[in-house]
C-alpha atoms as a PDB file:
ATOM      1  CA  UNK A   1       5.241  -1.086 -11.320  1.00  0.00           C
ATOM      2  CA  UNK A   2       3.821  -4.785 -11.440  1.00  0.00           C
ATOM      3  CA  UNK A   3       6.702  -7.209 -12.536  1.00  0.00           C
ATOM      4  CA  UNK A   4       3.669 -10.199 -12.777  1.00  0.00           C
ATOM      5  CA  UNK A   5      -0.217  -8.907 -13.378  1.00  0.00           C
ATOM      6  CA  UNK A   6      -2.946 -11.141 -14.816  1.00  0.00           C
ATOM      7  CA  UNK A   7      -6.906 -10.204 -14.316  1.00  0.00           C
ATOM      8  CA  UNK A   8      -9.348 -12.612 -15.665  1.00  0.00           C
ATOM      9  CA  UNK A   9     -13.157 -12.751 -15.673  1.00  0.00           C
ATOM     10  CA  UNK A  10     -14.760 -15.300 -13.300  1.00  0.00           C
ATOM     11  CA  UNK A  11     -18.380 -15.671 -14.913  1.00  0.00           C
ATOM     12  CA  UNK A  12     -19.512 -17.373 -11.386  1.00  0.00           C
ATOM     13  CA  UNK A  13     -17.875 -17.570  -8.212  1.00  0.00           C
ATOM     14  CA  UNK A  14     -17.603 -20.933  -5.948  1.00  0.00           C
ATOM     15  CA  UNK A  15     -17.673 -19.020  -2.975  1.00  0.00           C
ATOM     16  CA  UNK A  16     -18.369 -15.185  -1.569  1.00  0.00           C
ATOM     17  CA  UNK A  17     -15.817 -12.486  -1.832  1.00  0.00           C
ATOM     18  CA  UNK A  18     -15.643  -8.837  -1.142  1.00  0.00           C
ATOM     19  CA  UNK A  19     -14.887  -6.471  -3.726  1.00  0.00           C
ATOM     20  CA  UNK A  20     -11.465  -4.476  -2.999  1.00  0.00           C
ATOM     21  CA  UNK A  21     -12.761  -1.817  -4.984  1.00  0.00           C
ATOM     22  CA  UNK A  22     -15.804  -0.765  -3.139  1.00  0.00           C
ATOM     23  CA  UNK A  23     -15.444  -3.459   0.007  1.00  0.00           C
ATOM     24  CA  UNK A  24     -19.173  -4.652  -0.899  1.00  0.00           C
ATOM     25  CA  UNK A  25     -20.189  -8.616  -0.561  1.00  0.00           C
ATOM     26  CA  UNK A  26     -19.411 -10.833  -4.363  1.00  0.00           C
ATOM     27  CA  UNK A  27     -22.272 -13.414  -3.179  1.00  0.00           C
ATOM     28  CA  UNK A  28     -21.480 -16.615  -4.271  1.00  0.00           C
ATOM     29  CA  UNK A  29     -22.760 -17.296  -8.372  1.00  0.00           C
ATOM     30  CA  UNK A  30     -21.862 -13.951  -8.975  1.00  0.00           C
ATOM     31  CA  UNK A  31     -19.793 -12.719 -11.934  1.00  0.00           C
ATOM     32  CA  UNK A  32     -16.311 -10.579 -10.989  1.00  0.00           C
ATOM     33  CA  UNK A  33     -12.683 -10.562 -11.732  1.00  0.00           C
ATOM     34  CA  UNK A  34      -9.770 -12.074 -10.485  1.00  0.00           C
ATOM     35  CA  UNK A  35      -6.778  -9.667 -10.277  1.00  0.00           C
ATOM     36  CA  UNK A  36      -3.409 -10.868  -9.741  1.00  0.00           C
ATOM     37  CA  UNK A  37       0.086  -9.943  -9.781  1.00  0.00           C
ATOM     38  CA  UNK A  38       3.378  -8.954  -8.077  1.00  0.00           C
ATOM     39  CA  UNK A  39       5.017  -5.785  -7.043  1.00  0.00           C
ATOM     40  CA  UNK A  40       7.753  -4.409  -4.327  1.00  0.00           C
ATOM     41  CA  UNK A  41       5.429  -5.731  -1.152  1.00  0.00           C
ATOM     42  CA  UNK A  42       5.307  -9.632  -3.143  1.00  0.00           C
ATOM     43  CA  UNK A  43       2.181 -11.372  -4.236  1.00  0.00           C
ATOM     44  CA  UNK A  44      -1.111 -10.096  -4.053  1.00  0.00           C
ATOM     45  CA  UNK A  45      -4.569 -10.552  -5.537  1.00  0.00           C
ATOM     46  CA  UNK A  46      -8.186  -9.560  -5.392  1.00  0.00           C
ATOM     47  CA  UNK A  47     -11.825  -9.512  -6.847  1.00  0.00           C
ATOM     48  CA  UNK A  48     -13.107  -6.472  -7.990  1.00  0.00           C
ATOM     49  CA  UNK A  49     -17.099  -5.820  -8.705  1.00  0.00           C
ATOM     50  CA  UNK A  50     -18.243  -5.232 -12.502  1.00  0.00           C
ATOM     51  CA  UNK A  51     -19.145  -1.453 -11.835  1.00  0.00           C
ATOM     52  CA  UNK A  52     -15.638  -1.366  -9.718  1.00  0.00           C
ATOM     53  CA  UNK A  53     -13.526  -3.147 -12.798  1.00  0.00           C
ATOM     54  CA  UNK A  54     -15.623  -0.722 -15.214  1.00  0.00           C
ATOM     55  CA  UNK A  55     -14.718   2.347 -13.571  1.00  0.00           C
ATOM     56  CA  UNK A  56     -10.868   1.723 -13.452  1.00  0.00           C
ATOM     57  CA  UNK A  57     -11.217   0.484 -17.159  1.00  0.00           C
ATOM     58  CA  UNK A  58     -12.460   4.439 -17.698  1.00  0.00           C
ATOM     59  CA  UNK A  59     -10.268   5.965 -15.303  1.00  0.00           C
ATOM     60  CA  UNK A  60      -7.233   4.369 -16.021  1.00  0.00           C
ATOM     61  CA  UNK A  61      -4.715   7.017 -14.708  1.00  0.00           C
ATOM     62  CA  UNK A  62      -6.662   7.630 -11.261  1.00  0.00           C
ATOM     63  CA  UNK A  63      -5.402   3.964  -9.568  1.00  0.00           C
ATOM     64  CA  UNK A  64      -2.099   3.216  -8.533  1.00  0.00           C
ATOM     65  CA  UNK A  65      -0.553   1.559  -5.965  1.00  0.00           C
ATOM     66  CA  UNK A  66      -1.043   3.763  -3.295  1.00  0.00           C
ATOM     67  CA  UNK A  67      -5.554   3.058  -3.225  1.00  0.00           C
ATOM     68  CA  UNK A  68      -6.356   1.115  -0.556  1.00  0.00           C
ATOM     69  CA  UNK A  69      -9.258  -1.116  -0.253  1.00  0.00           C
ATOM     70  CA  UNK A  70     -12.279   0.625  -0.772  1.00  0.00           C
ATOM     71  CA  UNK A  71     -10.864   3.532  -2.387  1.00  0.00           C
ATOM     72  CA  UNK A  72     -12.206   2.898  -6.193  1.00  0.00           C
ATOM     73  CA  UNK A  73     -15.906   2.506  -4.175  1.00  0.00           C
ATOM     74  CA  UNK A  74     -15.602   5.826  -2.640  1.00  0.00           C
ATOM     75  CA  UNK A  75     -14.066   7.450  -6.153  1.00  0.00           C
ATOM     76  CA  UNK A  76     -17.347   6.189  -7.930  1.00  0.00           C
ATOM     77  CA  UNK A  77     -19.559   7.960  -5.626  1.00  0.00           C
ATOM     78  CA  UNK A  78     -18.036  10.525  -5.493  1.00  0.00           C
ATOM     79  CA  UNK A  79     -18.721  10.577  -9.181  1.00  0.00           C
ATOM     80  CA  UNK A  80     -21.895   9.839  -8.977  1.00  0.00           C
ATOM     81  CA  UNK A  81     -22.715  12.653  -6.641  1.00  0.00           C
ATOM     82  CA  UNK A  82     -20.978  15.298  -8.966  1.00  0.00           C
ATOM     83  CA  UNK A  83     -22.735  14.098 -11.857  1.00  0.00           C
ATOM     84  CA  UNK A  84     -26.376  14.580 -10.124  1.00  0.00           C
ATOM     85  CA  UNK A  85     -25.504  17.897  -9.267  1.00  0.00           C
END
């Protein structure tokens, strides 16, 4: 559990990121969001993709503090793939 979390919505970046949800380039100008907070390992923070931010919205007991970068990506295709079936 997070004793400090804040996430905010950057409408255009200064700079390019990668997304820790799905590990895919933020090109600079585009819109994300800023995650921040603290837990037992200190400080950390992130950007995360709209469709990456939109999934945990919808999904909110699936992400913990165990996913690792790029794990949200791989959950959404996975997704994806079950839904075309």
């Amino acid at each position: 559990m997070s004793d400090f979390y804040s996430e905010r919505q950057v409408k255009k970046t200064r700079k390019d990121h990668r997304c820790f949800g799905c590990r895919e380039k933020l090109p600079k100008g585009s819109t994300v969001f800023y995650i921040a907070g603290t837990n037992a390992d200190g400080f950390t923070s992130c950007y995360l993709c709209i469709p990456c931010k939109e999934w945990i919205d919808r999904n909110p007991g699936e992400v913990d503090d165990e996913w690792r970068e790029g794990d949200v990506g791989d959950a959404r295709r996975q997704e994806e793939r079950e839904v075309t079936r």
